[in-house]
Every structure is written in structure tokens, then in C-alpha cells.
N, C-alpha and C. Protein backbone atom coordinates (compact mmCIF):
# COMPACT_ATOMS: atom_id res chain seq x y z
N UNK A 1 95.16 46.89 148.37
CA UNK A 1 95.37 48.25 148.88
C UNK A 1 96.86 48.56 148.95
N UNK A 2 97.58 49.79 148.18
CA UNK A 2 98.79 50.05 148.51
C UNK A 2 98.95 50.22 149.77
N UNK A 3 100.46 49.98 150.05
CA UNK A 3 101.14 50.17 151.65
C UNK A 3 101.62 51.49 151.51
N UNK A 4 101.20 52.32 152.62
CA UNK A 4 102.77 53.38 152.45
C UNK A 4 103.00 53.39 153.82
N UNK A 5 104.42 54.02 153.95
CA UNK A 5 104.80 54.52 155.38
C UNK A 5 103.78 55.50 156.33
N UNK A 6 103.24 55.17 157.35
CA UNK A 6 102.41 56.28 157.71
C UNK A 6 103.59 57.54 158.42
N UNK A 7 103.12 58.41 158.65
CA UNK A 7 104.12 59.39 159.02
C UNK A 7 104.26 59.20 160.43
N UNK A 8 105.92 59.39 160.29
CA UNK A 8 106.43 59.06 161.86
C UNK A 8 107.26 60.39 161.83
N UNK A 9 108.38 59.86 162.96
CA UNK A 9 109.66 60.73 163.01
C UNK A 9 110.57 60.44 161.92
N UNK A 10 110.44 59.38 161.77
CA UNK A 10 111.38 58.83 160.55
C UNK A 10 110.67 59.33 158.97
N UNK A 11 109.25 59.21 158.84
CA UNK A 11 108.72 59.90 157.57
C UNK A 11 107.54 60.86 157.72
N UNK A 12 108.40 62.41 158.18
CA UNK A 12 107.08 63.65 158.41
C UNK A 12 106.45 63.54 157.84
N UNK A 13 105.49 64.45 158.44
CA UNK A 13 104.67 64.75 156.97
C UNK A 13 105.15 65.96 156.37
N UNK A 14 105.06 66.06 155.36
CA UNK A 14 105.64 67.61 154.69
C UNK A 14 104.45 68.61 154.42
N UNK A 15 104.61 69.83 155.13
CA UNK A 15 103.41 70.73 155.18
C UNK A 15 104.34 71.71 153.83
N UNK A 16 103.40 72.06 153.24
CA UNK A 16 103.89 72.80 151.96
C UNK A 16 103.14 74.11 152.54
N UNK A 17 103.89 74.95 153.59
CA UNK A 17 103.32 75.99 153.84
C UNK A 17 104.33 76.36 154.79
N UNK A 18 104.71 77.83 155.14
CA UNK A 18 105.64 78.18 156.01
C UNK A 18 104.56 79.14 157.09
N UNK A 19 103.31 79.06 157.25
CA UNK A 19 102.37 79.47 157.97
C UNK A 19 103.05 79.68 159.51
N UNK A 20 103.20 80.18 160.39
CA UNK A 20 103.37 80.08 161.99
C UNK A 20 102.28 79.36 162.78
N UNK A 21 100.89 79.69 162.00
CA UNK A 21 99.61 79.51 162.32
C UNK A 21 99.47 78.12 162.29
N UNK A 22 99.98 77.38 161.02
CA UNK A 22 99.46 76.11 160.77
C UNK A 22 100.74 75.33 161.42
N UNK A 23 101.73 75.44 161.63
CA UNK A 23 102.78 75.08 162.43
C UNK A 23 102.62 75.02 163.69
N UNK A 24 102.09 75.52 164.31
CA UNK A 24 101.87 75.56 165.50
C UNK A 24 100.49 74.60 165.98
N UNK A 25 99.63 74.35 164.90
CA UNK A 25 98.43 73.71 165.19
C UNK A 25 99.11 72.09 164.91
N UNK A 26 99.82 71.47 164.09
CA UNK A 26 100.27 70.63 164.01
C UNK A 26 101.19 69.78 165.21
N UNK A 27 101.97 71.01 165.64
CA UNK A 27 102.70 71.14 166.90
C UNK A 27 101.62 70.56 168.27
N UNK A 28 101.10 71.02 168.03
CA UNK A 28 99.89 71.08 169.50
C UNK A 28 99.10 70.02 169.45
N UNK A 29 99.12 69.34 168.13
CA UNK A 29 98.41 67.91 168.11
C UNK A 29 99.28 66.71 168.09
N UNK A 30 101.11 66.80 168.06
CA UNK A 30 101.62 66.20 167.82
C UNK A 30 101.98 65.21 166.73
N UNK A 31 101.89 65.90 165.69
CA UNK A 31 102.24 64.96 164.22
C UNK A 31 103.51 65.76 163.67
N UNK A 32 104.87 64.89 163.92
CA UNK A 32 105.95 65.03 162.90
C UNK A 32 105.97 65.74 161.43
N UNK A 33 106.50 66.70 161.16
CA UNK A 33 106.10 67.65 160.12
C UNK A 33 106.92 68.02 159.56
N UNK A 34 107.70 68.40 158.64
CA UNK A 34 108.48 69.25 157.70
C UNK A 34 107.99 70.51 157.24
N UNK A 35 108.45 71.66 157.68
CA UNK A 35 107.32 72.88 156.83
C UNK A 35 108.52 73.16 155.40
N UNK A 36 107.93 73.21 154.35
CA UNK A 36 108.61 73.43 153.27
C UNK A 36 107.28 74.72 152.34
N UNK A 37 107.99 75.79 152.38
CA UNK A 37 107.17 77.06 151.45
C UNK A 37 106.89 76.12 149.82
N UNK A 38 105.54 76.81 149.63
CA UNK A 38 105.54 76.10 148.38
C UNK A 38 105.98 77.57 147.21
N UNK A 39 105.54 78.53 147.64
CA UNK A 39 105.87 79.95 146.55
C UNK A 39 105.06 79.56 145.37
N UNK A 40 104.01 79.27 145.54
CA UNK A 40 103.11 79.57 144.43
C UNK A 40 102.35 80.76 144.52
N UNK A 41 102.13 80.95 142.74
CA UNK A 41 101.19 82.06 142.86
C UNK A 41 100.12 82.27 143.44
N UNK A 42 99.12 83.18 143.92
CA UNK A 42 97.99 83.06 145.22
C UNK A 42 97.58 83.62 144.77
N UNK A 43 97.30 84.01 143.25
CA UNK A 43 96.30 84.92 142.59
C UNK A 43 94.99 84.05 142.82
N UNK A 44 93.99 85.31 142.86
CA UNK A 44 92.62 84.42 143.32
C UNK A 44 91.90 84.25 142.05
N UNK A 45 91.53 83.03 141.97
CA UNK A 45 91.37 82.37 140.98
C UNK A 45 89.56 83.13 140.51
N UNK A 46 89.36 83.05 139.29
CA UNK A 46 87.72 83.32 139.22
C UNK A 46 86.88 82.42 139.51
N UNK A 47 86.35 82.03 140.85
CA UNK A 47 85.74 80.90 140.59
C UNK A 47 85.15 80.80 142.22
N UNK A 48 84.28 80.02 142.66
CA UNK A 48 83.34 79.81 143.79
C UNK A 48 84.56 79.78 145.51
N UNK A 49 84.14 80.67 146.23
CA UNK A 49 85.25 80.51 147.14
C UNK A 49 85.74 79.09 147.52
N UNK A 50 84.63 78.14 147.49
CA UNK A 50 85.19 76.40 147.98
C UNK A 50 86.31 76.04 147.53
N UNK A 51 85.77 76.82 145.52
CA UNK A 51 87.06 76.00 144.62
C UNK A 51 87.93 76.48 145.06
N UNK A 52 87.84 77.99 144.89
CA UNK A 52 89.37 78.95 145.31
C UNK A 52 90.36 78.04 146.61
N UNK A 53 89.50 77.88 147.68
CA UNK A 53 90.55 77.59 148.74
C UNK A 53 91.58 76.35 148.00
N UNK A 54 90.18 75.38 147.48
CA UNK A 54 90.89 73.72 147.43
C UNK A 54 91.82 74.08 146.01
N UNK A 55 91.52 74.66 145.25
CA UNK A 55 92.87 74.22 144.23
C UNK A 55 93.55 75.51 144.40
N UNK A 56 93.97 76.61 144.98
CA UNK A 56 95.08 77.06 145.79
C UNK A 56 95.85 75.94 147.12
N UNK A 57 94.97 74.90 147.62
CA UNK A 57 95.70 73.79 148.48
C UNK A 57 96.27 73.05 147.52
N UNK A 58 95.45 72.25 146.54
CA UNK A 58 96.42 71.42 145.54
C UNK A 58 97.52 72.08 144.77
N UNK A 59 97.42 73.37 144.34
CA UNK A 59 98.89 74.00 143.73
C UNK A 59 99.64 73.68 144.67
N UNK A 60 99.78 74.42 146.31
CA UNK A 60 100.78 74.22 146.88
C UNK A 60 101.35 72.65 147.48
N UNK A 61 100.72 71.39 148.04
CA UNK A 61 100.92 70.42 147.89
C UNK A 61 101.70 69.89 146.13
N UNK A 62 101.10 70.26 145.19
CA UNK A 62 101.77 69.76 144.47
C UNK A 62 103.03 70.39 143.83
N UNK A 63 103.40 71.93 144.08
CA UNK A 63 104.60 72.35 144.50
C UNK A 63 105.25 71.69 145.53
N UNK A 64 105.23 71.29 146.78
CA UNK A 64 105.66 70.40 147.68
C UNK A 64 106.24 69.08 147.15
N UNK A 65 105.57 68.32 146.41
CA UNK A 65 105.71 67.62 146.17
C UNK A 65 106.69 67.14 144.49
N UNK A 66 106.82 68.14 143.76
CA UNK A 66 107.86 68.69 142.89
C UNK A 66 109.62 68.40 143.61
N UNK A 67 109.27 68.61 144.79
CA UNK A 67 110.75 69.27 145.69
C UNK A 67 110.89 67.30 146.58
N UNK A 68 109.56 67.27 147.34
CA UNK A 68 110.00 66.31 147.68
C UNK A 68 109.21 65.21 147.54
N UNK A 69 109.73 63.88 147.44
CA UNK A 69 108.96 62.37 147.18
C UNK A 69 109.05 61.54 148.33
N UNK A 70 107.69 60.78 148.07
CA UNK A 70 108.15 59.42 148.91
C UNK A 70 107.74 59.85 150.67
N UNK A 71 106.78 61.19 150.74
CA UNK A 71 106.34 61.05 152.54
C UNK A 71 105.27 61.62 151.75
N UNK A 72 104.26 61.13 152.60
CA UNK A 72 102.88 62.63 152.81
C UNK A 72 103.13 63.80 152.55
N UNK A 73 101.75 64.76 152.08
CA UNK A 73 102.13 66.23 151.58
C UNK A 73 101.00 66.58 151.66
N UNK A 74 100.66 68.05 152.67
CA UNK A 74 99.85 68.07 153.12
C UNK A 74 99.81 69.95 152.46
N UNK A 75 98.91 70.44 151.58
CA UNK A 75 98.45 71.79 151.33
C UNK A 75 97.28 72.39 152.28
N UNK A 76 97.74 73.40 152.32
CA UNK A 76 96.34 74.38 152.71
C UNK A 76 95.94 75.78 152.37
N UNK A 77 95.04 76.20 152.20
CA UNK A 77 94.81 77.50 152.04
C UNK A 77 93.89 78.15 152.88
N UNK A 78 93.51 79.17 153.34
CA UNK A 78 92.49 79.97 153.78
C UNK A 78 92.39 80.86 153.23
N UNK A 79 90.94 81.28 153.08
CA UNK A 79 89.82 82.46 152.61
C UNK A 79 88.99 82.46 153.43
N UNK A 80 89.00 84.02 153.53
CA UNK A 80 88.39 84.81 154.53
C UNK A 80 87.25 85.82 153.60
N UNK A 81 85.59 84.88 153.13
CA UNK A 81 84.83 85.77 152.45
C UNK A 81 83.46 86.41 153.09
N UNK A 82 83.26 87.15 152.47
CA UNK A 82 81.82 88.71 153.49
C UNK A 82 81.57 88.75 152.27
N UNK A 83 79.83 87.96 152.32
CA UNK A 83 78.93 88.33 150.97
C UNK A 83 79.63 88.27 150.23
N UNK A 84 79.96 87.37 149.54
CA UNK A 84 80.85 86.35 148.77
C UNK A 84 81.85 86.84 147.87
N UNK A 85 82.45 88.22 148.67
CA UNK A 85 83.70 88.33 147.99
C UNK A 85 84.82 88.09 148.93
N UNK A 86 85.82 87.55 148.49
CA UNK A 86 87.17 86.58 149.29
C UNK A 86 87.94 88.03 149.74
N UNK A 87 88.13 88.29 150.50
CA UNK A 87 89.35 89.39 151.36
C UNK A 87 90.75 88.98 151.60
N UNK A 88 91.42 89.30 151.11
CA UNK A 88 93.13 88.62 150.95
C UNK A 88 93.64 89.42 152.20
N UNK A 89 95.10 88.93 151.68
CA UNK A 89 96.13 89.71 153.27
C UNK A 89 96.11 91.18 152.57
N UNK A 90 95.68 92.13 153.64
CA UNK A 90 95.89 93.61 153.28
C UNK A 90 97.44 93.93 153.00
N UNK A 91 97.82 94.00 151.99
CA UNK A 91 98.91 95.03 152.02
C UNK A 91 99.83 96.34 152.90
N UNK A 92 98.81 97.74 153.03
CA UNK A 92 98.67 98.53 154.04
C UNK A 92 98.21 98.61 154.35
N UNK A 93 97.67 100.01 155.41
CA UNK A 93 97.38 100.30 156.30
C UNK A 93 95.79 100.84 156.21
N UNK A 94 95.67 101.26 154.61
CA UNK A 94 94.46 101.20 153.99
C UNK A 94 93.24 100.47 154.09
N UNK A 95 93.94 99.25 153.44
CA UNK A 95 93.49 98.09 152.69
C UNK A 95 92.86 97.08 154.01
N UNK A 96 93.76 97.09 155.36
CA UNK A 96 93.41 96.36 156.41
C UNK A 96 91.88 97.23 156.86
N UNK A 97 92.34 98.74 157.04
CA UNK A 97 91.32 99.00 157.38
C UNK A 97 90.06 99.21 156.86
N UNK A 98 89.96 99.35 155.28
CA UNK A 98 88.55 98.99 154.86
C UNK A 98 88.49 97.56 155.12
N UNK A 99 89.06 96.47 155.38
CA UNK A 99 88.73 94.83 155.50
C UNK A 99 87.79 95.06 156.72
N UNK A 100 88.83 95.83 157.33
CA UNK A 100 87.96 95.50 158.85
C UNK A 100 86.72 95.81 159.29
N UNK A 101 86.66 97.09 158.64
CA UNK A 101 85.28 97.84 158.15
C UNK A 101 84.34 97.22 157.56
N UNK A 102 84.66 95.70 156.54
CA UNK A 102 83.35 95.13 155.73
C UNK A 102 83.46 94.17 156.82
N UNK A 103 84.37 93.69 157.75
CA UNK A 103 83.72 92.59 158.87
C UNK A 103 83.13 92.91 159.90
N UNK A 104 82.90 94.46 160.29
CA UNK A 104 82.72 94.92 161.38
C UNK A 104 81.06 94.87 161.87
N UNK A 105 80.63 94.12 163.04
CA UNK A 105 79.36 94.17 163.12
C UNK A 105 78.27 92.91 162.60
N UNK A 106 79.00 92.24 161.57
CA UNK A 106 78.41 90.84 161.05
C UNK A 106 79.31 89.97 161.13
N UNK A 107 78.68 89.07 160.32
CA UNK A 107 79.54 87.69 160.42
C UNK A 107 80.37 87.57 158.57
N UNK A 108 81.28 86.57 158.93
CA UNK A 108 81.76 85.98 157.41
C UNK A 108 82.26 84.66 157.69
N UNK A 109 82.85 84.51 156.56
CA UNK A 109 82.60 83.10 156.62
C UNK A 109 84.30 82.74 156.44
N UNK A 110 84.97 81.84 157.10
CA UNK A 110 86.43 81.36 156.94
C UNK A 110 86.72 79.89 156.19
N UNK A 111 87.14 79.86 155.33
CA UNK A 111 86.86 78.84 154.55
C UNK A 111 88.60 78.12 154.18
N UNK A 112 89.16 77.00 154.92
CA UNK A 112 90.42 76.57 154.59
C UNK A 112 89.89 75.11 153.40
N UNK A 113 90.80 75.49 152.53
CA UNK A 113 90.89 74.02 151.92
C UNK A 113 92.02 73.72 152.15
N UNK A 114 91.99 71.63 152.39
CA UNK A 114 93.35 71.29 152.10
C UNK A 114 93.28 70.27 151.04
N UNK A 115 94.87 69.81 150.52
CA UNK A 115 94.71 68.82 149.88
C UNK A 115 96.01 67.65 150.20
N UNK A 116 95.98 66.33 150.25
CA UNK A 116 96.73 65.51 150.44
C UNK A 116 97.15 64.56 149.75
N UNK A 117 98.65 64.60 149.13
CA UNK A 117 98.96 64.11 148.45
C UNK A 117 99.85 62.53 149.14
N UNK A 118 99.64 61.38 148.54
CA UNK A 118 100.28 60.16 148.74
C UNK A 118 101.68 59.90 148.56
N UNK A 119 102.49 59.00 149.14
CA UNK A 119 103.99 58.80 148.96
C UNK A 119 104.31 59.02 147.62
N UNK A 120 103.26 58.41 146.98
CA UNK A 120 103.98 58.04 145.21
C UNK A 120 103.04 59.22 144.24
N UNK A 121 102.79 59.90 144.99
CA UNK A 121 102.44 61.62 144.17
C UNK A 121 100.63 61.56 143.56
N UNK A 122 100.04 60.46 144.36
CA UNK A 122 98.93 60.70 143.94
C UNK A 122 97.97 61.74 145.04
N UNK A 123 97.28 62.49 143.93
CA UNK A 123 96.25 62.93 145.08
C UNK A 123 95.20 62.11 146.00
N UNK A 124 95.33 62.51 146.71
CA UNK A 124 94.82 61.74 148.14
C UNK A 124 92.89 61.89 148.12
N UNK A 125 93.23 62.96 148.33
CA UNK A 125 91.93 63.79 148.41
C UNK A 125 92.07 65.68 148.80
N UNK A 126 91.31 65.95 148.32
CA UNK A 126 91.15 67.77 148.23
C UNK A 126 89.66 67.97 148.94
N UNK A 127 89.76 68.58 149.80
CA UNK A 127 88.50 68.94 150.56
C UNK A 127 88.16 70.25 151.20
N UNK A 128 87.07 70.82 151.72
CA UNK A 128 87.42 71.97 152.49
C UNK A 128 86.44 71.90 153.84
N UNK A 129 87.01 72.75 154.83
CA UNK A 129 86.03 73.23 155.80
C UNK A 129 85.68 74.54 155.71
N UNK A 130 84.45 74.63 156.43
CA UNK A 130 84.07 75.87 156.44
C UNK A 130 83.19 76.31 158.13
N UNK A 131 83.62 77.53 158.29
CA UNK A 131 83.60 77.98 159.63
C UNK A 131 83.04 79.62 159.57
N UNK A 132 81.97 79.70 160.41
CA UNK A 132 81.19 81.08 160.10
C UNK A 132 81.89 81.99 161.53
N UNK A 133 82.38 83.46 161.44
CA UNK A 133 82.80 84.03 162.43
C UNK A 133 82.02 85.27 162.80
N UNK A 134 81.73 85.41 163.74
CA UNK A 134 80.54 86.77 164.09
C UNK A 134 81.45 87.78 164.41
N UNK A 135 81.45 88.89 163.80
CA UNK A 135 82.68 90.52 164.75
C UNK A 135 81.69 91.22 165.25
N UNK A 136 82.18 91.78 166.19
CA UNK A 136 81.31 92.79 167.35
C UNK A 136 81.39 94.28 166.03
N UNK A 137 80.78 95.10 166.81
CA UNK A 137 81.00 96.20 166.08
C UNK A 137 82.30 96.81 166.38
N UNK A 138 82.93 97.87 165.56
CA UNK A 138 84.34 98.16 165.81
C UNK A 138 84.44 99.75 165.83
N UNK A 139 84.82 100.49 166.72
CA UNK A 139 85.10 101.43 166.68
C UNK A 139 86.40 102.07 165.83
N UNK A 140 86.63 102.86 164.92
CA UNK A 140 87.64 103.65 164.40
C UNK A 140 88.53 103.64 165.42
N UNK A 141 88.78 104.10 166.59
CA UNK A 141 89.74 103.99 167.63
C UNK A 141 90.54 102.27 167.65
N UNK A 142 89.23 101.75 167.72
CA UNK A 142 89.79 100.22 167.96
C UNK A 142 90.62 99.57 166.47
N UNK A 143 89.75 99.93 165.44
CA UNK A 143 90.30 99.77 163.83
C UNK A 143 91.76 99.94 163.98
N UNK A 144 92.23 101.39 164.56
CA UNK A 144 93.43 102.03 163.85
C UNK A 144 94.29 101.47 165.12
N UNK A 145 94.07 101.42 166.48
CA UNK A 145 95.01 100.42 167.35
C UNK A 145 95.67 99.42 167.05
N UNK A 146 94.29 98.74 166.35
CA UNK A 146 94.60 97.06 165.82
C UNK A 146 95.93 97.20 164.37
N UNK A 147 95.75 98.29 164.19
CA UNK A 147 96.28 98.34 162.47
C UNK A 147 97.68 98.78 163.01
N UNK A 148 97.81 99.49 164.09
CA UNK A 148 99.03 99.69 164.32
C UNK A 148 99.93 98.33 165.74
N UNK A 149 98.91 97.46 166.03
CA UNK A 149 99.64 96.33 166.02
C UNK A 149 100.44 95.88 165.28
N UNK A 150 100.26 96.01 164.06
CA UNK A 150 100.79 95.18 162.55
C UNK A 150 100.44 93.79 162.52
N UNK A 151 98.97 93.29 163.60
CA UNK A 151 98.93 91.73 163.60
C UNK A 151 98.35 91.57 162.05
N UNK A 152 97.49 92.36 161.37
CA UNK A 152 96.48 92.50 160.64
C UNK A 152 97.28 92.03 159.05
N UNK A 153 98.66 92.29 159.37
CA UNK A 153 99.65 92.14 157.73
C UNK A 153 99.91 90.13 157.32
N UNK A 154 99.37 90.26 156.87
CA UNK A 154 100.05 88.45 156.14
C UNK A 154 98.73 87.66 157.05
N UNK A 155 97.61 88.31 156.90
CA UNK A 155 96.63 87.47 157.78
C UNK A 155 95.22 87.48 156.91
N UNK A 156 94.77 86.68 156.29
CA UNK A 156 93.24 86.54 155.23
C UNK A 156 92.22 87.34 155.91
N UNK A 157 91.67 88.58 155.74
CA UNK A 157 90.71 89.21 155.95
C UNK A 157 91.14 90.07 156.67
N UNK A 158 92.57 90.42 157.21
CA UNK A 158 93.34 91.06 158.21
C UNK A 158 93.19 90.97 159.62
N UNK A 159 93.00 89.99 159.89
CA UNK A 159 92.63 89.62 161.46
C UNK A 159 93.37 88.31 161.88
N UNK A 160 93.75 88.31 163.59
CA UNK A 160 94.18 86.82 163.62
C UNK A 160 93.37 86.13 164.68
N UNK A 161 92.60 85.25 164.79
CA UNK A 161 91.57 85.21 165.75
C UNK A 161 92.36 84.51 166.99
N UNK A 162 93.48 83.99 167.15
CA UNK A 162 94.89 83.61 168.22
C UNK A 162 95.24 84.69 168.51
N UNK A 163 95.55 85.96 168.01
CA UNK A 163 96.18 86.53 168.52
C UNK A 163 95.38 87.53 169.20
N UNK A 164 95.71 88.86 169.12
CA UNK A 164 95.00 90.50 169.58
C UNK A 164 93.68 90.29 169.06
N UNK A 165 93.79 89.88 167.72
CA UNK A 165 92.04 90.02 167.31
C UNK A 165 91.16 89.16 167.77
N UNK A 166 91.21 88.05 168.79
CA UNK A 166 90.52 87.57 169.29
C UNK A 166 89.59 88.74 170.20
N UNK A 167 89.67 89.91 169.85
CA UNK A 167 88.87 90.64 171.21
C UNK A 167 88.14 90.95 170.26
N UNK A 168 88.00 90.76 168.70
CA UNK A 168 86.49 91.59 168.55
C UNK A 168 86.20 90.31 167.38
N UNK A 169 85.57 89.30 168.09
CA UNK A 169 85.22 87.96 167.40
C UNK A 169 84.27 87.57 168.63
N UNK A 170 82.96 87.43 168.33
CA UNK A 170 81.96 87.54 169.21
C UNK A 170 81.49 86.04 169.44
N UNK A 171 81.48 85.27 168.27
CA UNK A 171 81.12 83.64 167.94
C UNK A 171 81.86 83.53 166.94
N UNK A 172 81.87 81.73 167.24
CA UNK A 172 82.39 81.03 166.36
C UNK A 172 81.59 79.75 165.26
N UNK A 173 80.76 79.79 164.71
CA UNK A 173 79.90 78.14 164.27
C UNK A 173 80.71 77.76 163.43
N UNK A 174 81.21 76.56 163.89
CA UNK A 174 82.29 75.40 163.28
C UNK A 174 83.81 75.58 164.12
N UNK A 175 84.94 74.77 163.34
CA UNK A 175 85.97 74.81 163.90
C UNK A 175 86.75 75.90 164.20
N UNK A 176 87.37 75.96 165.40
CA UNK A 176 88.13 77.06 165.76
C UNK A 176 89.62 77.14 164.78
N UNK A 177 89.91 76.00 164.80
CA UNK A 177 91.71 75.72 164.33
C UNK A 177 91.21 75.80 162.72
N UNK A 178 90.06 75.75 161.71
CA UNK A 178 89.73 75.97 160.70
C UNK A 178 89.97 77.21 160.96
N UNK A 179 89.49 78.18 161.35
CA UNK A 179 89.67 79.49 161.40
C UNK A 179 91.15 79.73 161.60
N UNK A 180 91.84 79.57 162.13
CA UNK A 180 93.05 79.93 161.95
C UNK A 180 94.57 79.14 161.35
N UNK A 181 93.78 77.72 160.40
CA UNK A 181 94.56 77.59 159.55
C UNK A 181 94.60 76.26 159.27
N UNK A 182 93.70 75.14 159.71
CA UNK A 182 94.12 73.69 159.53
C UNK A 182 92.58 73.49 160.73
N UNK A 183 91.21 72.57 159.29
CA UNK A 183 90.72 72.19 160.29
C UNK A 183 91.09 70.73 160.89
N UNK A 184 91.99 71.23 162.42
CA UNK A 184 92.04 69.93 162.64
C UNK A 184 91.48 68.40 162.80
N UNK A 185 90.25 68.44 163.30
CA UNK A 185 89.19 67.38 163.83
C UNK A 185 89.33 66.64 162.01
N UNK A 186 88.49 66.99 161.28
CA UNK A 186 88.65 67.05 159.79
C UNK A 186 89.71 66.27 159.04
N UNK A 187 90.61 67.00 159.39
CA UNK A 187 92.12 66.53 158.68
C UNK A 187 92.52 65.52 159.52
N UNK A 188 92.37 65.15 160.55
CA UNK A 188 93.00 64.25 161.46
C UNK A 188 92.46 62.60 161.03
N UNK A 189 90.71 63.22 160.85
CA UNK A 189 89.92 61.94 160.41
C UNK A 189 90.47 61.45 158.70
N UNK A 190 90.47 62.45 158.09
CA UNK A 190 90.80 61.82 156.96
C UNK A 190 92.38 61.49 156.50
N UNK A 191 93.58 61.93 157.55
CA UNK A 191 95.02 61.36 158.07
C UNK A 191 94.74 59.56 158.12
N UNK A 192 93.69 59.45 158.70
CA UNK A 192 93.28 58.16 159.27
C UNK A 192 93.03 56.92 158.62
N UNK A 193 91.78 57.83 157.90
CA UNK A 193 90.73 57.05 156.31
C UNK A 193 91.72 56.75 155.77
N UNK A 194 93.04 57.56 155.15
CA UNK A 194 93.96 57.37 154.08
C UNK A 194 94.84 56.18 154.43
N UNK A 195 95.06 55.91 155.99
CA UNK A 195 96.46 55.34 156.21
C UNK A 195 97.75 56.30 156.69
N UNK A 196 97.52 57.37 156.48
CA UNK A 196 98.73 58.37 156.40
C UNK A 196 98.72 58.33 158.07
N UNK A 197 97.94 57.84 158.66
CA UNK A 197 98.04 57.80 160.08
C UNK A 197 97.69 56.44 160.74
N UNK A 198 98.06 55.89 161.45
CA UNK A 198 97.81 54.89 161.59
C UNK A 198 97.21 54.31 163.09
N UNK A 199 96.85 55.64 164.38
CA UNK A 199 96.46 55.75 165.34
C UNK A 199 97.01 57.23 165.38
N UNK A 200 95.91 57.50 166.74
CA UNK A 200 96.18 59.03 166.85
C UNK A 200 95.61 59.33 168.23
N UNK A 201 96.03 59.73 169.35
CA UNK A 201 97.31 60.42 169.08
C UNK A 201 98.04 59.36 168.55
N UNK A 202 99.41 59.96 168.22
CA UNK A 202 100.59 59.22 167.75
C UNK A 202 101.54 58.87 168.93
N UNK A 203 102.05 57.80 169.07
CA UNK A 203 102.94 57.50 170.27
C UNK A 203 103.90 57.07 169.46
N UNK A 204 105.12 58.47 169.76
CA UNK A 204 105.94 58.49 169.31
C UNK A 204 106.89 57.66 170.61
């Protein structure tokens, strides 16, 4: 079995994502991190939302990993799909509000893939979770409030379920932190399986 360094303070892990969302979930579980943007393209690929998430995670991990060698590299993506078409970050003021309009009243489904790449640039493993979210019904009043939050901009389906939009998210079946950007429980176990972790919590 190869050795590698598991990630400490001395070797982060490198998150190939400049997310706030997924930064902060990392933060709150305590694992040493590097956030490094990967700037890949995020065109949505033609293909089954699972694939979409997981090889939008392996582009950006393996952009990450282009830049840097020799620690862990950790991708992710989220998709946010309703009757199986994927809803991206709205642009304007439009675009959020028909999103909100196809979530309003049912459920969809939040789907993060990640992928994890090894010290010496092999893929680790590529996997995804998936997490079903119920919305209350939404009033036009409430739509155009929310839209003039501006939480709704740079957010998959235009919602942030941490932030304001937690008020019209009725249930959750599956992970919460999947829904908003890293399923942790998930990723933590397979941190583990790999070696990339070597107890957890981590006692730094």
C-alpha cells in the first residue's frame, strides 16, 4: 500500500474551489485546507445529472492539481435539478425568478459530486451525494423580496438553504451540508478509507 502524508497543518488539503459555502463547512469540521479557484469551464455537460456533478468535480480537482503537487485535492460541484433538468446560478433578476417559480411548492433534488485526487496525482475516487429538498409554496411578494436580497446570485437553483432561503425549505431527505456544498458525513468516511485522514476529528 502506498504511504502518503495524511493532511495536517503542515500538508492541507487543497480545496479546488473558492466557494464561502464549502469553506466554511470544512472550517466547522476542522480539517486544514487551502482554497485554490480552479476556473474551469462549468458548461453543463450533456449527460445524466450524477455524471454532470462528478466530472465537473474531477475537472476542477484536476485543475487544482495542474497548479499544485504532492497534498490531497479535493473537487466539488453542486446541481440543483426539478424533473431532471439541472438549474444553474441565475444570472438576473429574471432568470432567479423563474428558478424559483419551478421550485416553488415541490421538491428537487441537490446533487454535489466530489472527486479526490492523491499526493502523486492519482484519482482517488469520484463519487456523489444526493439530497431531496421540499419548498413551501412561494408567494410573488416573497419571490421578488428574496431576489432583491441578491442571496439568490452565484447560488445552484438560486437559493441558499444557510442563509435567508432557509425560510421557504420545508424538508430535507438526506444531508444537510450536501445541500449546501460538501456532503460531509460522506466525504469524511471516504478522507478515512483513503488514508488522506488518519483519525477524525483531527487533533491538531
Amino acid at each position: 500500500m502506498n504511504h502518503y502524508s495524511p493532511i495536517s497543518r503542515e500538508y492541507p488539503l487543497i480545496l479546488a474551489s473558492e466557494s464561502p459555502r464549502r469553506k466554511s463547512l470544512l472550517e466547522q469540521v476542522g480539517i486544514p485546507f487551502i482554497s485554490l479557484p480552479s476556473n474551469i469551464d462549468e458548461t453543463l455537460i450533456n449527460a445524466p445529472p450524477s455524471n454532470v456533478a462528478k466530472i465537473l468535480s474531477e475537472n476542477k480537482a484536476t485543475a487544482a492539481h495542474e497548479k499544485v503537487q504532492g497534498q490531497w485535492i479535493l473537487g466539488a460541484d453542486t446541481i440543483v435539478v426539478s424533473d431532471n433538468d439541472i438549474l444553474g446560478k441565475p444570472l438576473n433578476d429574471d432568470e432567479a425568478r423563474s428558478m424559483l417559480k419551478i421550485l416553488s411548492g415541490k421538491g428537487h433534488e441537490v446533487i454535489t459530486g466530489y472527486c479526490i485526487i492523491n499526493p502523486v496525482g492519482e484519482i482517488a475516487c469520484t463519487d456523489y451525494e444526493s439530497a431531496m429538498v421540499s419548498i413551501k409554496d412561494l408567494s410573488d411578494k416573497e419571490v421578488d423580496s428574496y431576489i432583491a436580497s441578491g442571496e439568490p446570485f452565484g447560488k445552484a437553483g438560486g437559493y441558499a438553504i444557510q442563509g435567508i432561503g432557509s425560510f421557504m425549505v420545508e424538508g430535507i431527505n438526506g444531508s444537510y451540508s450536501n445541500v449546501v456544498g460538501l456532503p460531509l458525513c460522506a466525504l469524511i468516511k471516504r478522507l478515512l478509507d483513503l488514508g488522506a485522514l488518519t483519525e477524525f476529528p483531527i487533533l491538531l
